[in-house]
C-alpha atoms as a PDB file:
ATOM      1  CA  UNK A   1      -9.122 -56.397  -7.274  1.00  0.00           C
ATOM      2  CA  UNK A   2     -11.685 -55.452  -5.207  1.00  0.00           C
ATOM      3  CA  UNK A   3     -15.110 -54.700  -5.784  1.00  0.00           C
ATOM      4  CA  UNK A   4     -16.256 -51.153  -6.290  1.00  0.00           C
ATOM      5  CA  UNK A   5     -19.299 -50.394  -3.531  1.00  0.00           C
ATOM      6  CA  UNK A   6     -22.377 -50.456  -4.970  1.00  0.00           C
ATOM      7  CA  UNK A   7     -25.734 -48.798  -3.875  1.00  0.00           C
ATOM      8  CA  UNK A   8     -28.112 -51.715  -1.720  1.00  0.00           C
ATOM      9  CA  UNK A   9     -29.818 -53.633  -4.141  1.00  0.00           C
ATOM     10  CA  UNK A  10     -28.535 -52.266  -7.105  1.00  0.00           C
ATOM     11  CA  UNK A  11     -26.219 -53.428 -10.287  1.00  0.00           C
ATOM     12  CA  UNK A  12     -23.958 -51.481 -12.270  1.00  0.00           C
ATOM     13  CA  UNK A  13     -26.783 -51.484 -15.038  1.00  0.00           C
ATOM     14  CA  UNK A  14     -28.987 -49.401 -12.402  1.00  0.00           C
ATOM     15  CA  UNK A  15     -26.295 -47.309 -11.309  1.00  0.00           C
ATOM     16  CA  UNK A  16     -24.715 -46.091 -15.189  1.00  0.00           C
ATOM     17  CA  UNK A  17     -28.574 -45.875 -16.321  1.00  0.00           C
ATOM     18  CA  UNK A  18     -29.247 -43.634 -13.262  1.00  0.00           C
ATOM     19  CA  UNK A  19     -26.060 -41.772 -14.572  1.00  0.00           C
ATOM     20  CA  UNK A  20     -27.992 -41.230 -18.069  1.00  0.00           C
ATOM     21  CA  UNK A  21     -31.270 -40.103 -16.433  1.00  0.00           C
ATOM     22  CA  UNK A  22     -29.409 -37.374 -14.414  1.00  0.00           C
ATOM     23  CA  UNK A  23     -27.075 -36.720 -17.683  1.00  0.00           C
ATOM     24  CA  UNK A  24     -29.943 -36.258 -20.587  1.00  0.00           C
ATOM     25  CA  UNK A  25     -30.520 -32.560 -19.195  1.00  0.00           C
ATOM     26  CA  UNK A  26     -26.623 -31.831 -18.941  1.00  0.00           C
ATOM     27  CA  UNK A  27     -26.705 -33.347 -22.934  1.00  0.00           C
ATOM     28  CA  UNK A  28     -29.678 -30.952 -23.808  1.00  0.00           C
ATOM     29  CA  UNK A  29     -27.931 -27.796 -22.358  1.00  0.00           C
ATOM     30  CA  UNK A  30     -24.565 -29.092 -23.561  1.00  0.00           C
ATOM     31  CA  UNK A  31     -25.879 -29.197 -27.015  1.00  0.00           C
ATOM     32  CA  UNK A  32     -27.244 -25.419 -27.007  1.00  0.00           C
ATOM     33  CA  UNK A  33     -24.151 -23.969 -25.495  1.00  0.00           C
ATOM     34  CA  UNK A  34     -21.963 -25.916 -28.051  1.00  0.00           C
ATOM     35  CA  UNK A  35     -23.708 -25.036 -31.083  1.00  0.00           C
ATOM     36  CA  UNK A  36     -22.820 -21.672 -30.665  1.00  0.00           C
ATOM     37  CA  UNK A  37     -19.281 -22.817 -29.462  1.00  0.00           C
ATOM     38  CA  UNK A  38     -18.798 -24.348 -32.968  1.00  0.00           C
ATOM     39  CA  UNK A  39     -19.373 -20.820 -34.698  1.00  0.00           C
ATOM     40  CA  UNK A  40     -16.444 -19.500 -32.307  1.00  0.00           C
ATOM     41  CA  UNK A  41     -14.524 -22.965 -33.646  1.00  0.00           C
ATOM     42  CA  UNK A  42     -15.619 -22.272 -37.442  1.00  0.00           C
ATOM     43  CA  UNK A  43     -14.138 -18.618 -37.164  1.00  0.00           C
ATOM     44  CA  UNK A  44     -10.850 -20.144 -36.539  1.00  0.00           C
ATOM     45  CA  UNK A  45     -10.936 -22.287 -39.615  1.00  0.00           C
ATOM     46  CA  UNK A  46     -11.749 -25.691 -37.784  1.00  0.00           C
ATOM     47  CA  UNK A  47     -13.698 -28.266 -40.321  1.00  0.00           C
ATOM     48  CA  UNK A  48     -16.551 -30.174 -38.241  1.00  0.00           C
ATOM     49  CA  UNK A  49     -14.828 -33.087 -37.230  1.00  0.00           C
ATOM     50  CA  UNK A  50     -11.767 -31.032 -36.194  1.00  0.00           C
ATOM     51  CA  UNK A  51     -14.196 -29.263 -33.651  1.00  0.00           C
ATOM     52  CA  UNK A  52     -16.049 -32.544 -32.928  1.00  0.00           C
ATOM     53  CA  UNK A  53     -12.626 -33.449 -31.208  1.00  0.00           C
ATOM     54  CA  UNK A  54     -11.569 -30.047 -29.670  1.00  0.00           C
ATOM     55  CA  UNK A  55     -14.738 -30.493 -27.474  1.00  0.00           C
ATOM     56  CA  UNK A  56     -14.854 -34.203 -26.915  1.00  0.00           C
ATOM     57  CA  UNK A  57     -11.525 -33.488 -25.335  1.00  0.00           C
ATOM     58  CA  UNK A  58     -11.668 -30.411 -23.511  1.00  0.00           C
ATOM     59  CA  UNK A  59     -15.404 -30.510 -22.685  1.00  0.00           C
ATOM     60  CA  UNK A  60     -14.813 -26.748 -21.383  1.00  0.00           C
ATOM     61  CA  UNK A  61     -16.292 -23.665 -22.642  1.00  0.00           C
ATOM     62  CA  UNK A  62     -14.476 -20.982 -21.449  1.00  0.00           C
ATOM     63  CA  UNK A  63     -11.186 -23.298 -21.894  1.00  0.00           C
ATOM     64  CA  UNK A  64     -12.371 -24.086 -25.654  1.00  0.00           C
ATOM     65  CA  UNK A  65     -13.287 -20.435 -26.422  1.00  0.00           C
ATOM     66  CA  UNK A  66      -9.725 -19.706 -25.332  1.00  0.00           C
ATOM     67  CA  UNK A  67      -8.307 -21.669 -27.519  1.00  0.00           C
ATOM     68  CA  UNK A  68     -10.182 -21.254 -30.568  1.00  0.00           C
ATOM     69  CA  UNK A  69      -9.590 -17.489 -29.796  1.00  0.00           C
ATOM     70  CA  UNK A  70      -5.516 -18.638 -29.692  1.00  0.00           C
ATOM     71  CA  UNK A  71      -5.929 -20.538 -33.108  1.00  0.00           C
ATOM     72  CA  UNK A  72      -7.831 -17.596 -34.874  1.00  0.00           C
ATOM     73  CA  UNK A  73      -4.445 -15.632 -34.162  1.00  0.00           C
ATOM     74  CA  UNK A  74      -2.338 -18.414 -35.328  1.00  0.00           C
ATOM     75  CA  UNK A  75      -0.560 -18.026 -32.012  1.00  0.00           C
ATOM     76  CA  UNK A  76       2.458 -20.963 -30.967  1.00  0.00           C
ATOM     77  CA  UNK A  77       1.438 -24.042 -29.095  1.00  0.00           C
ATOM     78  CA  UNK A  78       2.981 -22.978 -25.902  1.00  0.00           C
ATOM     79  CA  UNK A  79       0.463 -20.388 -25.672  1.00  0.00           C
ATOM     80  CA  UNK A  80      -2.609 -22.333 -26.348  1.00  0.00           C
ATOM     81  CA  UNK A  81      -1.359 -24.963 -23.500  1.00  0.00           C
ATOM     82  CA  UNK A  82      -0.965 -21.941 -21.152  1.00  0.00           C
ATOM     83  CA  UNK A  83      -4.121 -20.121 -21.339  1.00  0.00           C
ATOM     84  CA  UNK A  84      -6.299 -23.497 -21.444  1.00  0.00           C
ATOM     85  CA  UNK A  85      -4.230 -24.940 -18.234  1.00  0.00           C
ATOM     86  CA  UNK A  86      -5.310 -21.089 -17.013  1.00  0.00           C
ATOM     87  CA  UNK A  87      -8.850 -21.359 -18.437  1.00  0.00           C
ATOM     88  CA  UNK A  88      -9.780 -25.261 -16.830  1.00  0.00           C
ATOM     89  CA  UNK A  89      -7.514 -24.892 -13.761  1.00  0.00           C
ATOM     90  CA  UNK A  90     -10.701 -24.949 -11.534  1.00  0.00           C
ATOM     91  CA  UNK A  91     -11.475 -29.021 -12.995  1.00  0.00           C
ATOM     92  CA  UNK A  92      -8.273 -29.935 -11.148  1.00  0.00           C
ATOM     93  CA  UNK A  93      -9.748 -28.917  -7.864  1.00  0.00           C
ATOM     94  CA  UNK A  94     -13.307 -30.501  -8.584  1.00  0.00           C
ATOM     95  CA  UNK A  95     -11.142 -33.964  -9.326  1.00  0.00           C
ATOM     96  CA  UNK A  96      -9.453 -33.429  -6.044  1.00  0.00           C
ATOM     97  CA  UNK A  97     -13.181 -32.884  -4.228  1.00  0.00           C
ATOM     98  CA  UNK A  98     -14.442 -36.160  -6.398  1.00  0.00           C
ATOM     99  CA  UNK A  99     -11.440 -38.214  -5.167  1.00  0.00           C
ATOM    100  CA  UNK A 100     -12.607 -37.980  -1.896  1.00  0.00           C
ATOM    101  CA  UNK A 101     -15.917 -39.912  -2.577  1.00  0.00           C
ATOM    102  CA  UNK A 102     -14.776 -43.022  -4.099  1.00  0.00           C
ATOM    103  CA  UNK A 103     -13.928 -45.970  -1.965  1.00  0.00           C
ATOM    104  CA  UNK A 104     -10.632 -45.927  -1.055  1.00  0.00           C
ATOM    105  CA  UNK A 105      -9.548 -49.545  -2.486  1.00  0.00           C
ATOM    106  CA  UNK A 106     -11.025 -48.232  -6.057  1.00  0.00           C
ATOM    107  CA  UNK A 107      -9.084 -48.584  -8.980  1.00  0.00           C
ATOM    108  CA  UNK A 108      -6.697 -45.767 -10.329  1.00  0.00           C
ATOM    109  CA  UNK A 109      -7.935 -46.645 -14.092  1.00  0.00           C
ATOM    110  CA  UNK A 110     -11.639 -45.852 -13.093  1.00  0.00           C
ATOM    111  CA  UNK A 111     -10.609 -42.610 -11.454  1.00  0.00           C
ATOM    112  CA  UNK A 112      -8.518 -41.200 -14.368  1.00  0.00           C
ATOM    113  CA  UNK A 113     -11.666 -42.048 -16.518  1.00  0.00           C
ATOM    114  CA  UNK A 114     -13.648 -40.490 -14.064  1.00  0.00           C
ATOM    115  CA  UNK A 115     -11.676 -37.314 -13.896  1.00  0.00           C
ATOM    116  CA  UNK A 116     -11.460 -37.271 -17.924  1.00  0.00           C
ATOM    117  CA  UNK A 117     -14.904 -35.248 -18.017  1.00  0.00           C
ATOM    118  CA  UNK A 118     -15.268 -33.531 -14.569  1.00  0.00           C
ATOM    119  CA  UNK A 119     -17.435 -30.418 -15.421  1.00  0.00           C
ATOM    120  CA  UNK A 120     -19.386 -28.009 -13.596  1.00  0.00           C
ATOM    121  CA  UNK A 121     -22.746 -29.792 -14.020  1.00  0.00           C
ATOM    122  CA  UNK A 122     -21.154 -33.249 -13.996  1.00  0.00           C
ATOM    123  CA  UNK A 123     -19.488 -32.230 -10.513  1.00  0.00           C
ATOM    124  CA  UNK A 124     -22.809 -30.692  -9.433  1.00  0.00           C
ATOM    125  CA  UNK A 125     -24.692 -34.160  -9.802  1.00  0.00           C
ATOM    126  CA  UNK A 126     -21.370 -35.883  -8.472  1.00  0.00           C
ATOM    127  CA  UNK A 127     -21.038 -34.000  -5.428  1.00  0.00           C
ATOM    128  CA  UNK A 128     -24.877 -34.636  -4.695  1.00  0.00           C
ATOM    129  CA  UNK A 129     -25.481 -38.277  -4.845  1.00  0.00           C
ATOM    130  CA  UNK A 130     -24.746 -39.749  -0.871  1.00  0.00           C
ATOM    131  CA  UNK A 131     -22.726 -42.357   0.009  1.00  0.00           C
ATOM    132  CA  UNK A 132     -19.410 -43.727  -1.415  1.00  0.00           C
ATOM    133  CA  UNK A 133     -19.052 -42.459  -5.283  1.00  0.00           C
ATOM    134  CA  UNK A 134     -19.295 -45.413  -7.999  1.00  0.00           C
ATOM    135  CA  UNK A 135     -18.010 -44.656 -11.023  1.00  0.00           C
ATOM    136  CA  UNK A 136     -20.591 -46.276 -13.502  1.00  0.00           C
ATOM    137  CA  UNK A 137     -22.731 -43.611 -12.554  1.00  0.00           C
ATOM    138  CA  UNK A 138     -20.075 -40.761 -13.992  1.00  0.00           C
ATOM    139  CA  UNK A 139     -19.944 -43.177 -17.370  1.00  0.00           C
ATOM    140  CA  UNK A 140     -23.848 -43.109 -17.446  1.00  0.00           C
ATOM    141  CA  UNK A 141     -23.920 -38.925 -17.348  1.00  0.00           C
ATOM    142  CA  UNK A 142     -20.782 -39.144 -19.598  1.00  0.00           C
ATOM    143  CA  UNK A 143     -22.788 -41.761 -21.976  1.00  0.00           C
ATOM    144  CA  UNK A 144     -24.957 -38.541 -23.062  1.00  0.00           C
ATOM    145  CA  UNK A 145     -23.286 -35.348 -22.053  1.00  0.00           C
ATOM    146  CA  UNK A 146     -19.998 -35.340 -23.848  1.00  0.00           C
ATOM    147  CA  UNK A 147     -21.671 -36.577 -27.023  1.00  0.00           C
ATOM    148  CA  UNK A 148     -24.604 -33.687 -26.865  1.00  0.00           C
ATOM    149  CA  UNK A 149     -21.600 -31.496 -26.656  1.00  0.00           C
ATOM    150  CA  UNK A 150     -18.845 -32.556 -28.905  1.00  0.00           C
ATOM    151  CA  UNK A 151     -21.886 -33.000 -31.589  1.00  0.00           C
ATOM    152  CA  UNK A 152     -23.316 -29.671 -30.727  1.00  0.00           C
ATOM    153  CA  UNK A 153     -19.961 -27.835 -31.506  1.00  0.00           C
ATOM    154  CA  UNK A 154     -19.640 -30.097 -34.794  1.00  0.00           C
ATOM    155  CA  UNK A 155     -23.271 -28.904 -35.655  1.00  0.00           C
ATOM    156  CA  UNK A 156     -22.082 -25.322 -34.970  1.00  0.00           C
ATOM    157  CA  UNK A 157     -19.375 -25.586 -37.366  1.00  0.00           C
ATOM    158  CA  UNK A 158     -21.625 -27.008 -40.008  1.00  0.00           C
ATOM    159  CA  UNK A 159     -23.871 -24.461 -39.609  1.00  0.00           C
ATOM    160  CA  UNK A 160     -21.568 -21.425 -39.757  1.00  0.00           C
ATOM    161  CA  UNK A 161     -20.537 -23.074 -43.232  1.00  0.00           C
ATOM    162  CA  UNK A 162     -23.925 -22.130 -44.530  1.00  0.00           C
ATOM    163  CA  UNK A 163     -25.604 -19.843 -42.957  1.00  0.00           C
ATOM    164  CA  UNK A 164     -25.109 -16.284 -43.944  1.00  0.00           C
ATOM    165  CA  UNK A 165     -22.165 -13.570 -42.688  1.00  0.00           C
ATOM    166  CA  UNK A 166     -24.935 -11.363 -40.767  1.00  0.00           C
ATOM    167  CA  UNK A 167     -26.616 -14.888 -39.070  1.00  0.00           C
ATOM    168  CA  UNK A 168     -23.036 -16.193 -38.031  1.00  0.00           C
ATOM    169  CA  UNK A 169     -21.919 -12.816 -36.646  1.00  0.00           C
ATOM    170  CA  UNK A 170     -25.617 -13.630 -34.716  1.00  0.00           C
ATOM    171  CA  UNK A 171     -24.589 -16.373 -33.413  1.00  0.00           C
ATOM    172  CA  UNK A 172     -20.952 -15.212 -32.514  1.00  0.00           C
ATOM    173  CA  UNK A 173     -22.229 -12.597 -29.939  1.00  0.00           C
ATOM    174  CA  UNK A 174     -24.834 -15.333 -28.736  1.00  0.00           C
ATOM    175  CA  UNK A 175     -21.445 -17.062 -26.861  1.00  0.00           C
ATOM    176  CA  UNK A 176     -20.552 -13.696 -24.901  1.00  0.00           C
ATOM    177  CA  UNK A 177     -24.075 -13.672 -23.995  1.00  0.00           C
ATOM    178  CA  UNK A 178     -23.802 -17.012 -22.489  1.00  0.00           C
ATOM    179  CA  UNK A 179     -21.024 -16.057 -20.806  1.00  0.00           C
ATOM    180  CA  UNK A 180     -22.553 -12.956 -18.912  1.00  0.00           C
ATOM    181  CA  UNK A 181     -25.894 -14.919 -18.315  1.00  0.00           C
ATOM    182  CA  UNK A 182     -22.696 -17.348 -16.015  1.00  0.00           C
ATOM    183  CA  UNK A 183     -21.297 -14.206 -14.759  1.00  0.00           C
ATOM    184  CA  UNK A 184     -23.897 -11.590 -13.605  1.00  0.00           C
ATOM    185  CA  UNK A 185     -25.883 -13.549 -11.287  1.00  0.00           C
ATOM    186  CA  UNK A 186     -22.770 -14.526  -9.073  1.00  0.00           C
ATOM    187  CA  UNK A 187     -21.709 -10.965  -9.827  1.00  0.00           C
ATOM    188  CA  UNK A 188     -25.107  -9.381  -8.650  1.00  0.00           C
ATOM    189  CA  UNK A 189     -25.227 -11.567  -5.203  1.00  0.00           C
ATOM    190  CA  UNK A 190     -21.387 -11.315  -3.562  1.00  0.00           C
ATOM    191  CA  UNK A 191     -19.826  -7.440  -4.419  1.00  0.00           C
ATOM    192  CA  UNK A 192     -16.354  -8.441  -4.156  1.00  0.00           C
ATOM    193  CA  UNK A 193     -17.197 -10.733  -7.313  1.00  0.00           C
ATOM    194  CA  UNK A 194     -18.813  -7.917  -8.998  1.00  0.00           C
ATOM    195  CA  UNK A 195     -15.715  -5.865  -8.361  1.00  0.00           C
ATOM    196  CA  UNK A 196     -13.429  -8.155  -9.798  1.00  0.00           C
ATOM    197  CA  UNK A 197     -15.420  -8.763 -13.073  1.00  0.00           C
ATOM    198  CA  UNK A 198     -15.556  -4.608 -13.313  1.00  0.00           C
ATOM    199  CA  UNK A 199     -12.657  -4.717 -12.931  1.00  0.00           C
ATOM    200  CA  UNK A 200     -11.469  -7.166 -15.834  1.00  0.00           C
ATOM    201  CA  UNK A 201     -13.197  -5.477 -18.019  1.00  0.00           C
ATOM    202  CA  UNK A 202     -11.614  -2.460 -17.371  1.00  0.00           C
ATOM    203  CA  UNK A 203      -7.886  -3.799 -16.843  1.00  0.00           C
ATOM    204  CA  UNK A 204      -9.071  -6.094 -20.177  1.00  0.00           C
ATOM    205  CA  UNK A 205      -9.964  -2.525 -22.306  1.00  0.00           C
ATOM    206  CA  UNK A 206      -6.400  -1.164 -21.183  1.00  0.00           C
ATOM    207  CA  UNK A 207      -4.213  -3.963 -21.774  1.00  0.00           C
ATOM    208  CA  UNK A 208      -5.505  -3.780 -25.740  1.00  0.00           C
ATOM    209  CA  UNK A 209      -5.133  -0.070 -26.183  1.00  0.00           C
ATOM    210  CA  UNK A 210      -1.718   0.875 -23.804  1.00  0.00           C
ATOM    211  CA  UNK A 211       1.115   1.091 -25.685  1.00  0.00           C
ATOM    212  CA  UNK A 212       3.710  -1.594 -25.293  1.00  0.00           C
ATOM    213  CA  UNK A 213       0.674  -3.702 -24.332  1.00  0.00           C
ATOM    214  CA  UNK A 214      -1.477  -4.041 -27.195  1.00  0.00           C
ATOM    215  CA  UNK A 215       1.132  -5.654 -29.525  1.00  0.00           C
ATOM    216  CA  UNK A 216       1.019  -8.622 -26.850  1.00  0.00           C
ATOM    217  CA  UNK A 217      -1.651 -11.298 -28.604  1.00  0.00           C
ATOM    218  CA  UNK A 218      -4.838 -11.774 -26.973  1.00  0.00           C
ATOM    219  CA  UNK A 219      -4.033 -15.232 -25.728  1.00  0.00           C
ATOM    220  CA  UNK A 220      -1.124 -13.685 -23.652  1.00  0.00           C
ATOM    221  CA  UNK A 221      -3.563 -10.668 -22.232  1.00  0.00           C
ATOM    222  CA  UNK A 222      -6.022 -13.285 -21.142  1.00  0.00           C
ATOM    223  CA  UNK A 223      -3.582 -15.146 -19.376  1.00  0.00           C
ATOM    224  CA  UNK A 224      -1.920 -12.092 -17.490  1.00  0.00           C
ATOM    225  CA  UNK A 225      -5.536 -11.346 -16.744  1.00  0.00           C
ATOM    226  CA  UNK A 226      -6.723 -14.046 -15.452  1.00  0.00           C
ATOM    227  CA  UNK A 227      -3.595 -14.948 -13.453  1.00  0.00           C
ATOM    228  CA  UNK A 228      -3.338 -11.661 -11.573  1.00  0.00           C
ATOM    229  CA  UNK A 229      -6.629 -10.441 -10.803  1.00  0.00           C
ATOM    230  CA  UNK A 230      -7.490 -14.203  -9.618  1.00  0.00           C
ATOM    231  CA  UNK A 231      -4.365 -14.027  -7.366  1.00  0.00           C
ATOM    232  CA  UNK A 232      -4.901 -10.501  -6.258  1.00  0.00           C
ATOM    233  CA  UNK A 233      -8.877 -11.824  -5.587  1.00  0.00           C
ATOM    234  CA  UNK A 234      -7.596 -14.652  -3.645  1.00  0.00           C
ATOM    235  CA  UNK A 235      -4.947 -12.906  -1.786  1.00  0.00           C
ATOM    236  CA  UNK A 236      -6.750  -9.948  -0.437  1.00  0.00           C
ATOM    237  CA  UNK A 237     -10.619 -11.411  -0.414  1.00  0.00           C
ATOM    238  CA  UNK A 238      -9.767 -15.067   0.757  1.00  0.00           C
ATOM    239  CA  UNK A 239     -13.234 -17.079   1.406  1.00  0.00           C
ATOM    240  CA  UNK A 240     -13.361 -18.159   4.790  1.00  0.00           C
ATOM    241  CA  UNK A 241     -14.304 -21.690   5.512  1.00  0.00           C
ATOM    242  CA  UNK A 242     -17.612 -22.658   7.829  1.00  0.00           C
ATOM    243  CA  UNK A 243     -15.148 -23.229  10.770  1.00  0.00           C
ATOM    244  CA  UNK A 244     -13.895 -19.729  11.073  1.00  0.00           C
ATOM    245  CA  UNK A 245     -17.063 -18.145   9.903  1.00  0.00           C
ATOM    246  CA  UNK A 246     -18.644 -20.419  13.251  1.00  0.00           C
ATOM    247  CA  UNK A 247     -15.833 -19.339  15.646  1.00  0.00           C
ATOM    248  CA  UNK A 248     -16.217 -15.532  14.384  1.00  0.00           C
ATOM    249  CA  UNK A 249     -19.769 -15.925  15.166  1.00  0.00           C
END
């Protein structure tokens, strides 16, 4: 087997403890975003541990809150595999983006483990670092961020155990606030964006109130959502890549 490319002069000690120094503010957000996770996880009637595990293996928000939102309604398995494939679907394309960095004689095992915990931030730092990608670093940002958030969300469950009914309903809308605070800036800078969240909302308030509609469960109105006015986004407001935007110009 041949030996994964390493930075000059470094080990794989340096590299997975440069991993950890970029990863300790992922962990810190991590934690504060999961906490409040955990209350959405405790409203479906997970016990700590049980949400200590949803997160350490789907370390994805929006894919999380899905499902927790799919367990609440007690709806079948099928769905909840649906709407979080829907809800993550944009990891597989990071993964394919990461696959291009690693040297191409590098082991399949260390890319699956790799892959196991691409994230936004993760990817961010990924994507950043220059030259060939070595996957000790990945483990070293791992090492801290998927603890700070699996714990975080275990936390949150403990928490909405004992804290009163008016300080978890607090905490509840605290998630959707997270959620716009991801949202509105994008939202504010590119129109078409803005559009298409208006627009959600709106085709989101009519799918729960037409009739014929509103029996469906939410799971299944997120995942007609989310599959059509992506599609529609992508089919009529494509992004153009810097080689036509440079012959254009």
């Amino acid at each position: 087997m041949s030996a994964i490319p390493l930075p000059l002069g470094k080990t794989r000690r340096d590299v997975f403890f440069e991993g950890i120094h970029d990863g300790i503010p992922i962990a810190l957000g991590y934690f504060v975003v999961s906490f409040t996770l955990g209350i959405a996880a405790r409203n479906a009637g997970l016990t700590p541990f049980q949400g200590f595990l949803a997160s350490f293996f789907n370390n994805a928000s929006a894919g999380e809150y899905a499902a927790f939102t799919v367990i609440a309604a007690d709806a079948p398995y099928l769905e909840m595999a649906i709407i979080t494939l829907v809800a993550n679907a944009r990891y597989m394309l990071m993964s394919c983006v990461v696959s291009q960095k690693f040297a191409a004689d590098t082991p399949l095992w260390h890319r699956i483990l790799v892959g196991f915990d691409i994230t936004d931030e993760i990817f961010g730092i990924t994507i950043a670092r220059k030259g060939p990608l070595n996957p000790y670093y990945n483990y070293g940002a791992m090492a801290v961020a998927l603890p700070g958030w699996s714990v975080g969300t275990a936390l949150g469950v403990v928490a909405g155990n004992l804290l009163p009914l008016q300080a978890v309903s607090a905490l509840s809308v605290a998630l959707f606030g997270m959620f716009l605070w991801v949202i509105i800036p994008t939202a504010r800078d590119n129109h078409i964006v803005g559009g298409l969240v208006i627009a959600s909302f709106i085709a989101s308030f009519a799918l729960a109130h037409l009739p014929g509609l509103m029996e469906l469960s939410a799971g299944t109105r997120t995942i007609i959502l989310t599959v059509v006015i992506a599609g529609l986004g992508a089919a009529f407001f494509p992004i153009k890549d810097k080689e036509d935007n440079d012959h254009a110009a």
